[in-house]
C-alpha atoms as a PDB file:
ATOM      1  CA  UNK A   1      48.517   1.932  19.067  1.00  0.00           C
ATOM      2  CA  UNK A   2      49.140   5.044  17.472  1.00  0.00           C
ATOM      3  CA  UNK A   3      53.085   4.655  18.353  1.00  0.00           C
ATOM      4  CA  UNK A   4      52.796   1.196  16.629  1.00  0.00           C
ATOM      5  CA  UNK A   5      50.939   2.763  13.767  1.00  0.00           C
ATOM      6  CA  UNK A   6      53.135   5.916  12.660  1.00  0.00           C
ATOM      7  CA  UNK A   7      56.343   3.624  12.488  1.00  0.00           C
ATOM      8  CA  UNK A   8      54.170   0.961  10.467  1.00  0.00           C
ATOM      9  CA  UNK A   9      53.835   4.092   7.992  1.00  0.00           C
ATOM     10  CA  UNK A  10      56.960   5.296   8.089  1.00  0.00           C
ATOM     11  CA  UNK A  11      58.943   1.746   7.329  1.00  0.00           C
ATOM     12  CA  UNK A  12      56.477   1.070   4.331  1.00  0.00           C
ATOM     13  CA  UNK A  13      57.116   4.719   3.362  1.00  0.00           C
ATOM     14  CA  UNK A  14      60.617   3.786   3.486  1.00  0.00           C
ATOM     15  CA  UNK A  15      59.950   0.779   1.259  1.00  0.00           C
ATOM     16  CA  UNK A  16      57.844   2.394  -1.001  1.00  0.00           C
ATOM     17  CA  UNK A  17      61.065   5.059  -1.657  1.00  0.00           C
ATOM     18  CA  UNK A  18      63.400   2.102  -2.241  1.00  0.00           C
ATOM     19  CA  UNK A  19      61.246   0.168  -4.821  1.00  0.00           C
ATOM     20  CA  UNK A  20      59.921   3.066  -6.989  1.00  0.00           C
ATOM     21  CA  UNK A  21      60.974   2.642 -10.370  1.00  0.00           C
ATOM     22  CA  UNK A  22      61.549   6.325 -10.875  1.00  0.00           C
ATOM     23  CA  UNK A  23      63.552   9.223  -9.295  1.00  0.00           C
ATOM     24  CA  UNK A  24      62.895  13.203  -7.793  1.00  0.00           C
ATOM     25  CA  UNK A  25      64.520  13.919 -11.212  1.00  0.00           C
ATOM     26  CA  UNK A  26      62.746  11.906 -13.687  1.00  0.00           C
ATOM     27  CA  UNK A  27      59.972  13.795 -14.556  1.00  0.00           C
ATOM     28  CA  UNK A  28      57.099  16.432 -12.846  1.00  0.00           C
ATOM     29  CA  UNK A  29      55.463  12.998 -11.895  1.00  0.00           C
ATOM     30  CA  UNK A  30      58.352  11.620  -9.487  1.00  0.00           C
ATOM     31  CA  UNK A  31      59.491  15.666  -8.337  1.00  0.00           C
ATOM     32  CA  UNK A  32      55.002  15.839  -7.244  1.00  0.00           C
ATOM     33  CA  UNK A  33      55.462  12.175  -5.419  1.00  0.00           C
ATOM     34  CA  UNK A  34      58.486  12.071  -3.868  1.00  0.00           C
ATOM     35  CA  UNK A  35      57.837  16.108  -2.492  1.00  0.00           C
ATOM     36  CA  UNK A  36      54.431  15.289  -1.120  1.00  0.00           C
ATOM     37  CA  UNK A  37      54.972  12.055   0.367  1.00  0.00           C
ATOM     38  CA  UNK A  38      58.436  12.851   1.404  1.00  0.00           C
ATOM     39  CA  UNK A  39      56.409  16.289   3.428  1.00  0.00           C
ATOM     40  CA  UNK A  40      53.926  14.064   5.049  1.00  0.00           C
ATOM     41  CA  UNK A  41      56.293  11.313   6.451  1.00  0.00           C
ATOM     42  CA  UNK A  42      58.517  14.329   7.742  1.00  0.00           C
ATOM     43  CA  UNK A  43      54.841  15.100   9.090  1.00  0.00           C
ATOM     44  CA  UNK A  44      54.405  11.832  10.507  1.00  0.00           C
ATOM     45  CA  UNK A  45      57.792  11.140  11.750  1.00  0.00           C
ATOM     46  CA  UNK A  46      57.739  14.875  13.829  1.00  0.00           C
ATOM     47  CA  UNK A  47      54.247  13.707  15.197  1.00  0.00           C
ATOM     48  CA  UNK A  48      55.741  10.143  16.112  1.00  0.00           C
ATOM     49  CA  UNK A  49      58.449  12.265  18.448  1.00  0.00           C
ATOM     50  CA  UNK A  50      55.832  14.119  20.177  1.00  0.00           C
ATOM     51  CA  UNK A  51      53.803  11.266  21.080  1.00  0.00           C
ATOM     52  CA  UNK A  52      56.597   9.177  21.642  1.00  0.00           C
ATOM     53  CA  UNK A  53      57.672  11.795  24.212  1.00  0.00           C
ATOM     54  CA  UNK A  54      54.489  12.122  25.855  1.00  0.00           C
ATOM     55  CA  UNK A  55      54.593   8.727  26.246  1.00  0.00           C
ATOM     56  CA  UNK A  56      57.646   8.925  27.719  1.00  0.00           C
ATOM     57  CA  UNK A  57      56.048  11.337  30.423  1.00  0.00           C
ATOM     58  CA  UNK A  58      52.857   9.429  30.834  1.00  0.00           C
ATOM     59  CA  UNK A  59      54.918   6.642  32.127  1.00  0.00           C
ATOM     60  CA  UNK A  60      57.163   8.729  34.431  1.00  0.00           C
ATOM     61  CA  UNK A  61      53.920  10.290  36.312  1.00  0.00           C
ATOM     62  CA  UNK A  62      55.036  13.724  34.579  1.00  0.00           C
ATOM     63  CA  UNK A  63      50.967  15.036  33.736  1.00  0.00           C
ATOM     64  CA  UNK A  64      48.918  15.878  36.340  1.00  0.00           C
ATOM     65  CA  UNK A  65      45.091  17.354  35.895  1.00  0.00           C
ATOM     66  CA  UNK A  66      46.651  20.455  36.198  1.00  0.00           C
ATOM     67  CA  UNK A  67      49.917  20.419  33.986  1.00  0.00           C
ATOM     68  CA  UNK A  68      49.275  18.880  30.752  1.00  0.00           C
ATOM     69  CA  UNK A  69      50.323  21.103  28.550  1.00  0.00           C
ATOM     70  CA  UNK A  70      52.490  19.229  26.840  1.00  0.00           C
ATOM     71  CA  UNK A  71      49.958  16.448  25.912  1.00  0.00           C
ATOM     72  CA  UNK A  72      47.487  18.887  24.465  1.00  0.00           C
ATOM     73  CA  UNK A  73      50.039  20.208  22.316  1.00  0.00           C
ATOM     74  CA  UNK A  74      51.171  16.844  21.013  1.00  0.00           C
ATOM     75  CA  UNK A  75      47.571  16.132  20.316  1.00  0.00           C
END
């Protein structure tokens, strides 16, 4: 779900980028919006790799109760 979730964001991030009406360079308004939503989808799309790849591993049998390392940093 949270796979399913993080690339809902990120594709209406991307949509919200091509409709806005203004640019990085139009004023302190659009430089503030498009640096702190552009930081948190490149927040959200690094955090959509991790999980992805621990997903990735789940599947394969990679954890164990004893090395799951990987999943705890991911989460």
């Amino acid at each position: 779900m949270t796979l399913l979730l993080a690339v809902i964001f990120t594709l209406l991030q991307v949509g919200e980028y091509l409709e806005a009406p203004f640019n990085i360079s139009d004023s302190i308004y659009g430089t503030i919006f498009f640096s702190l939503t552009g930081l948190h989808g490149f927040h959200v799309i690094i955090g959509t790799i991790f999980i992805t790849v621990c997903f990735y591993r789940l599947l394969n049998l990679h954890f164990s109760t004893g090395h799951h390392i990987g999943f705890e940093l991911a989460s």
